[in-house]
N, C-alpha and C. Protein backbone atom coordinates (compact mmCIF):
# COMPACT_ATOMS: atom_id res chain seq x y z
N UNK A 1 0.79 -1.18 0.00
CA UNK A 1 0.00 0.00 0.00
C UNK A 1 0.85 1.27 0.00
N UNK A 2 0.76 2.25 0.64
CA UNK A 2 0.99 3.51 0.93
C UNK A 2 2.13 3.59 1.48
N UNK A 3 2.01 2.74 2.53
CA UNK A 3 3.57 2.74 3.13
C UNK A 3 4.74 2.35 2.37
N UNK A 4 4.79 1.16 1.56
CA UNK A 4 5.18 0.46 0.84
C UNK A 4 5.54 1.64 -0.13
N UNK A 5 4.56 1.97 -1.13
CA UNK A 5 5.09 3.40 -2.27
C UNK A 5 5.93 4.39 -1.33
N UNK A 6 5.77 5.12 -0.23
CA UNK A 6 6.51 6.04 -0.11
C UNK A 6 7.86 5.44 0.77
N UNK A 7 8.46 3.99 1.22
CA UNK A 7 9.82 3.65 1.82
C UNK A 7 10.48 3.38 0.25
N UNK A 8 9.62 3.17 -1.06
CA UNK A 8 10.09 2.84 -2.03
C UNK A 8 10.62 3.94 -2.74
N UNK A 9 9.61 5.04 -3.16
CA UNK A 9 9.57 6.13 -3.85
C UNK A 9 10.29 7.76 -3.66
N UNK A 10 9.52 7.72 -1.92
CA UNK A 10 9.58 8.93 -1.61
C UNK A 10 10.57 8.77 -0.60
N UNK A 11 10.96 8.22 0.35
CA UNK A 11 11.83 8.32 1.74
C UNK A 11 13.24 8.19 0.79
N UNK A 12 13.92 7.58 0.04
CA UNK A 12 14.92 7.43 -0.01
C UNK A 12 15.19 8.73 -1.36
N UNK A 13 14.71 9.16 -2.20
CA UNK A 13 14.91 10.53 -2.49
C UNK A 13 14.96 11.50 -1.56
N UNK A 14 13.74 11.50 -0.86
CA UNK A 14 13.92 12.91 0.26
C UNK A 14 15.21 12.67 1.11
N UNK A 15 15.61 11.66 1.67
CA UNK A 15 16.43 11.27 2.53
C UNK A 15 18.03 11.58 1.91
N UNK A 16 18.14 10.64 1.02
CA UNK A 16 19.55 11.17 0.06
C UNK A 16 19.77 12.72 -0.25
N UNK A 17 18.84 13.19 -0.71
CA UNK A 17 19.63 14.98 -0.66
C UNK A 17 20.04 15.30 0.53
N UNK A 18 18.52 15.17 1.61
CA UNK A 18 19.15 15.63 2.50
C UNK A 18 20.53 15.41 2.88
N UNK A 19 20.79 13.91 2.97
CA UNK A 19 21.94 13.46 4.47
C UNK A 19 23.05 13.55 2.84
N UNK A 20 23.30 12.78 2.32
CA UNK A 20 24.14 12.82 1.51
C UNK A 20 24.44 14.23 0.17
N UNK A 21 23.59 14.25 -0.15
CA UNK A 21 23.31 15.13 -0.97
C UNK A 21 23.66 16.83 -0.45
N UNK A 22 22.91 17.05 0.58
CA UNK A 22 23.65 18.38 1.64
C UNK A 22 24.10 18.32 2.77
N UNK A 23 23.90 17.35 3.65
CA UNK A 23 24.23 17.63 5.02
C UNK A 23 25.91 17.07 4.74
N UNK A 24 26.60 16.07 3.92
CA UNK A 24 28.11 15.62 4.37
C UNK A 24 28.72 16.79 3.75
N UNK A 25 27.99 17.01 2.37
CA UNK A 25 28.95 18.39 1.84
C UNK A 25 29.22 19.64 2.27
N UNK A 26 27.83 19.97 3.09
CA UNK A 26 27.84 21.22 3.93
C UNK A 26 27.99 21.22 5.58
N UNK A 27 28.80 20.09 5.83
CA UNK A 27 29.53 19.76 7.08
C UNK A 27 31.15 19.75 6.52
N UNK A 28 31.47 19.88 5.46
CA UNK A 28 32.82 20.75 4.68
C UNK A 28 32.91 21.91 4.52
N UNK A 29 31.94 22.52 4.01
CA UNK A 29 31.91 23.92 3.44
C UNK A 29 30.16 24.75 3.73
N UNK A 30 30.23 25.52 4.19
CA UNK A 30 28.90 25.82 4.72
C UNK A 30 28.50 26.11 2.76
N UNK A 31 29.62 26.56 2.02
CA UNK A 31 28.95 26.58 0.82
C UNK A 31 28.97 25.50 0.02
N UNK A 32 27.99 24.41 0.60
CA UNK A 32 28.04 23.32 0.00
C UNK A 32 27.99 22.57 -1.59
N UNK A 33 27.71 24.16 -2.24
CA UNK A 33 27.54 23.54 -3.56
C UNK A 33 29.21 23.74 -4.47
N UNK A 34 29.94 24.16 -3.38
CA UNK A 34 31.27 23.94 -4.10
C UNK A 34 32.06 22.63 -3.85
N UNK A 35 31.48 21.99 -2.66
CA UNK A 35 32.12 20.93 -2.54
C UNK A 35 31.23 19.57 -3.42
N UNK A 36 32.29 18.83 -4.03
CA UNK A 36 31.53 17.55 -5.01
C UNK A 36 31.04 16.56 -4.08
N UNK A 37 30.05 16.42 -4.62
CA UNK A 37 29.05 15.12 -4.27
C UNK A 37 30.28 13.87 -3.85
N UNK A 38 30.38 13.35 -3.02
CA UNK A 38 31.43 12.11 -2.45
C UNK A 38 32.46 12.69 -1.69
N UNK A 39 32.15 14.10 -1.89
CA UNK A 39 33.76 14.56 -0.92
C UNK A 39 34.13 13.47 0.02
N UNK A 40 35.28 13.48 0.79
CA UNK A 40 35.28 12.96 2.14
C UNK A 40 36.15 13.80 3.06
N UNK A 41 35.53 13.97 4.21
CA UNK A 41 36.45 14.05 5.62
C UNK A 41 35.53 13.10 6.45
N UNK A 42 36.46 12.79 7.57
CA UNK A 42 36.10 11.92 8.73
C UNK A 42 34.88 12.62 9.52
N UNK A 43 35.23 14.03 9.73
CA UNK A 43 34.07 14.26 10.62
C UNK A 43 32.98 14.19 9.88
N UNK A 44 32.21 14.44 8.42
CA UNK A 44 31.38 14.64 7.72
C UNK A 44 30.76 13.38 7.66
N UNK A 45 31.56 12.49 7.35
CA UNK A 45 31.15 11.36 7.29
C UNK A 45 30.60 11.08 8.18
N UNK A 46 30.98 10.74 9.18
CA UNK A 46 30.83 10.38 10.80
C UNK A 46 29.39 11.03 11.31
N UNK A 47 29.30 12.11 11.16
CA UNK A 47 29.00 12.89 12.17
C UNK A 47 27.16 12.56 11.29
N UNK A 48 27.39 12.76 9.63
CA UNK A 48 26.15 12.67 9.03
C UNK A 48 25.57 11.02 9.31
N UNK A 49 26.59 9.78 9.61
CA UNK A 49 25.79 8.33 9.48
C UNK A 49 25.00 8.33 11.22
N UNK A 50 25.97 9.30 12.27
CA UNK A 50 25.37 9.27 13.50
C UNK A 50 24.29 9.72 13.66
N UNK A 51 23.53 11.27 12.88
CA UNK A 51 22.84 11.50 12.89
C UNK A 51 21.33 11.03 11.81
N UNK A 52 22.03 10.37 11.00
CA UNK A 52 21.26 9.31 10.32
C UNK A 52 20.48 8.17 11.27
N UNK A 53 21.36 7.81 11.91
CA UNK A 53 20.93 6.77 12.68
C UNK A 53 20.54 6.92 13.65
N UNK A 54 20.02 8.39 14.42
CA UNK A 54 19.25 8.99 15.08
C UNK A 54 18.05 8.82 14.97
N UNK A 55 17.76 9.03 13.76
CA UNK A 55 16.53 9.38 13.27
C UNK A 55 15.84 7.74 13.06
N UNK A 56 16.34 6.55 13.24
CA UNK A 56 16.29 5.28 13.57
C UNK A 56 15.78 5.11 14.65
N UNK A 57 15.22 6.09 15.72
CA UNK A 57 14.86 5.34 16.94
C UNK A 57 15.81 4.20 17.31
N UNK A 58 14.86 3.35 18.15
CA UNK A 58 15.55 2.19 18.87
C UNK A 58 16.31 1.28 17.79
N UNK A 59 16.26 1.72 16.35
CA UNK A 59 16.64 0.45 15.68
C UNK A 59 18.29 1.42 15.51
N UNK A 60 18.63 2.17 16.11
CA UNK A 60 19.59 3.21 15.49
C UNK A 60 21.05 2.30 15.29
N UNK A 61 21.28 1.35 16.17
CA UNK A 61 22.21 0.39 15.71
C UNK A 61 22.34 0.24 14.17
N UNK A 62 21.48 -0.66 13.65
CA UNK A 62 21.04 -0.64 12.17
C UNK A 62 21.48 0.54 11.65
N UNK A 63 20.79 1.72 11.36
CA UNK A 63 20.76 2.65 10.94
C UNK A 63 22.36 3.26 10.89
N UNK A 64 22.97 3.27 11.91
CA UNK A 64 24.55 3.65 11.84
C UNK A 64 25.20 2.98 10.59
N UNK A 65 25.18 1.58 10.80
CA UNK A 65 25.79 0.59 9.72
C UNK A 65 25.13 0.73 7.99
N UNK A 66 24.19 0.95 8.36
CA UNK A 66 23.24 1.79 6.80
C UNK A 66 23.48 2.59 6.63
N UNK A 67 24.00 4.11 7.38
CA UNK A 67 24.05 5.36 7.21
C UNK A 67 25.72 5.48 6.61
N UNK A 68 26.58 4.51 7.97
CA UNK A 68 28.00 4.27 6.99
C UNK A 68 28.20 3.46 5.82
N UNK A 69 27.23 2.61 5.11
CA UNK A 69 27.30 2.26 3.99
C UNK A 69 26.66 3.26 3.13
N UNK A 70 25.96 3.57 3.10
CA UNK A 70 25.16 4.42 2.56
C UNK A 70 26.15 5.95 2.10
N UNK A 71 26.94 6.26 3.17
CA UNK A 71 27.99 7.10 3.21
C UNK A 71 28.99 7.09 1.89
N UNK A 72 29.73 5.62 2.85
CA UNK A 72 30.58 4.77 1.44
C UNK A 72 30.11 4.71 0.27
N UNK A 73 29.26 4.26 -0.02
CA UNK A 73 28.98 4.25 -1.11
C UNK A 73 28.99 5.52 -1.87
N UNK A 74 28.45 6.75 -1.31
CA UNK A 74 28.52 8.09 -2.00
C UNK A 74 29.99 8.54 -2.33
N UNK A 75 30.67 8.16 -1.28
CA UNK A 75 31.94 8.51 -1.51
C UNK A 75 32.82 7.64 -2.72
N UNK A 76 32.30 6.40 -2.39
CA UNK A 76 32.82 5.73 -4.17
C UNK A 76 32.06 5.65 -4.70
N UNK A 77 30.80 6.16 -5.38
CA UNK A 77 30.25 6.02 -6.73
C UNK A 77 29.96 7.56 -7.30
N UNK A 78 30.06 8.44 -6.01
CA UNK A 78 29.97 10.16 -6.44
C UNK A 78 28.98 10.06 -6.85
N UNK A 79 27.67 9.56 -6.43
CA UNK A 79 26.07 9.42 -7.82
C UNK A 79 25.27 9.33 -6.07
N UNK A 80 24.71 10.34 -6.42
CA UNK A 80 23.10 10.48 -5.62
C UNK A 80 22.30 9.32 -5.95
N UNK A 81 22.29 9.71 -7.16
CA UNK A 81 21.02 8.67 -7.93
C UNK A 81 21.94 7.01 -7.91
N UNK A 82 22.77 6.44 -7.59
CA UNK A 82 22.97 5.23 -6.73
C UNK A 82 22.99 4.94 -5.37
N UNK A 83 23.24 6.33 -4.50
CA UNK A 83 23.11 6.20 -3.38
C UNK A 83 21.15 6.11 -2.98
N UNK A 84 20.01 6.86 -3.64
CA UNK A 84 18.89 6.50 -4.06
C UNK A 84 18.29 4.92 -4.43
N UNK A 85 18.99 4.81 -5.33
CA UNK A 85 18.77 3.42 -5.26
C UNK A 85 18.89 2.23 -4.42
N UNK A 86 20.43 2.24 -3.81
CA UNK A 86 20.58 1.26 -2.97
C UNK A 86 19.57 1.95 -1.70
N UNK A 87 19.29 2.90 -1.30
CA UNK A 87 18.60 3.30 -0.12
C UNK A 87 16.79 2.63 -0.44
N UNK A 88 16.70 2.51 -1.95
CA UNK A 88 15.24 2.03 -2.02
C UNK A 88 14.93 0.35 -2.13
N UNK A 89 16.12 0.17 -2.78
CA UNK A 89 16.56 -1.59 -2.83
C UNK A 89 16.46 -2.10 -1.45
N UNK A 90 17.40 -1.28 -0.13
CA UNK A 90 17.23 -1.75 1.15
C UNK A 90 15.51 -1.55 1.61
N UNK A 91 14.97 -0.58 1.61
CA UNK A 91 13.67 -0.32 2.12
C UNK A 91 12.92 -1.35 1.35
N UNK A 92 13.09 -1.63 0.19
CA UNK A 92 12.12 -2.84 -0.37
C UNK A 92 12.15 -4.25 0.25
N UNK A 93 13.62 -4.26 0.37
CA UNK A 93 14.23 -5.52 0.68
C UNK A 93 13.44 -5.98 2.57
N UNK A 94 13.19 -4.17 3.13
CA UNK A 94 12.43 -4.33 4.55
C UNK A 94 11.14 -4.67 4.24
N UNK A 95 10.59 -3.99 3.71
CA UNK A 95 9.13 -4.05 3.41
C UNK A 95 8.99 -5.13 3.03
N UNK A 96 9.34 -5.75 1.92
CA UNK A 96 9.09 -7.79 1.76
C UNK A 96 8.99 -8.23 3.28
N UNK A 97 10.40 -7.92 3.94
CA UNK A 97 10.49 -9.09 5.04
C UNK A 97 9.32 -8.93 5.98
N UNK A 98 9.08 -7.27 6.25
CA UNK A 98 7.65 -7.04 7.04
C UNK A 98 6.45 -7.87 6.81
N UNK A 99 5.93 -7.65 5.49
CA UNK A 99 4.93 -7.76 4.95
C UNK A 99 5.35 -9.89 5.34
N UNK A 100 6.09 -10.73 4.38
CA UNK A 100 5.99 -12.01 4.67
C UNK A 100 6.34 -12.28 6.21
N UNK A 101 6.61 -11.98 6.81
CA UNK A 101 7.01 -12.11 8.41
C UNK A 101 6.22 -11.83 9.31
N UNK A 102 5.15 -10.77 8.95
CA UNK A 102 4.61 -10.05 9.64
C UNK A 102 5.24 -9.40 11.34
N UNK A 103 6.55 -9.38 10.44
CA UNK A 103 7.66 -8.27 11.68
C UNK A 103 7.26 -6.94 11.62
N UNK A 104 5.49 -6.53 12.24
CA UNK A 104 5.12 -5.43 12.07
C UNK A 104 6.43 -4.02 12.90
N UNK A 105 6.60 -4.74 13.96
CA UNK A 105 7.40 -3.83 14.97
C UNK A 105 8.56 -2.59 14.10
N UNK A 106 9.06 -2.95 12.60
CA UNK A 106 9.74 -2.33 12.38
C UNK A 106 9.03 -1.62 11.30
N UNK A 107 8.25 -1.46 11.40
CA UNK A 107 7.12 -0.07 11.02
C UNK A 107 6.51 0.42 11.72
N UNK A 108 7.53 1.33 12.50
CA UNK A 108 7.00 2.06 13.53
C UNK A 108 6.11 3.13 13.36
């Protein structure tokens, strides 16, 4: 349903600009549009998968290890639009297991 279209569609677009897209670049340069998409420093990195995985509630464990892959990956493929993808591939990959499992708990 609904939920399903927007962990597919909408959360991992909105989500990627934000955290990857502006928040690692403009934790370099407040003028973030000079710094390239994958930059890296340690704190940027860091500081954007912690607060990624904030926003995880109780599952924030998870979310760290997603937020630093998710990271990595921007930093080696320099592409939003793959870091998008793998972020919607994982949410699909949840939503199956929800839906056949009926592991409602992680649709909070």
């Amino acid at each position: 349903g609904w939920r399903t279209a927007r962990a597919l569609l909408i959360v991992p677009i909105v989500e990627e600009l934000f955290w990857r897209g502006w928040l690692m670049r403009w934790l370099i340069n407040n003028d973030f549009e000079r710094v390239r998409l994958g930059a890296y420093t340690p704190s940027a990195f860091w500081i954007t998968a912690v607060l990624f995985a904030s926003e995880h509630g109780s599952y924030w464990d998870v979310g760290l290890v997603t937020g630093a892959v998710y990271n990595l990956w921007m930093v080696r493929t320099k592409s939003l639009a793959n870091c998008v993808l793998m972020h919607a591939v994982t949410n699909g990959l949840l939503c199956a297991y929800v839906i056949y499992a009926g592991q409602w708990q992680y649709w909070q």
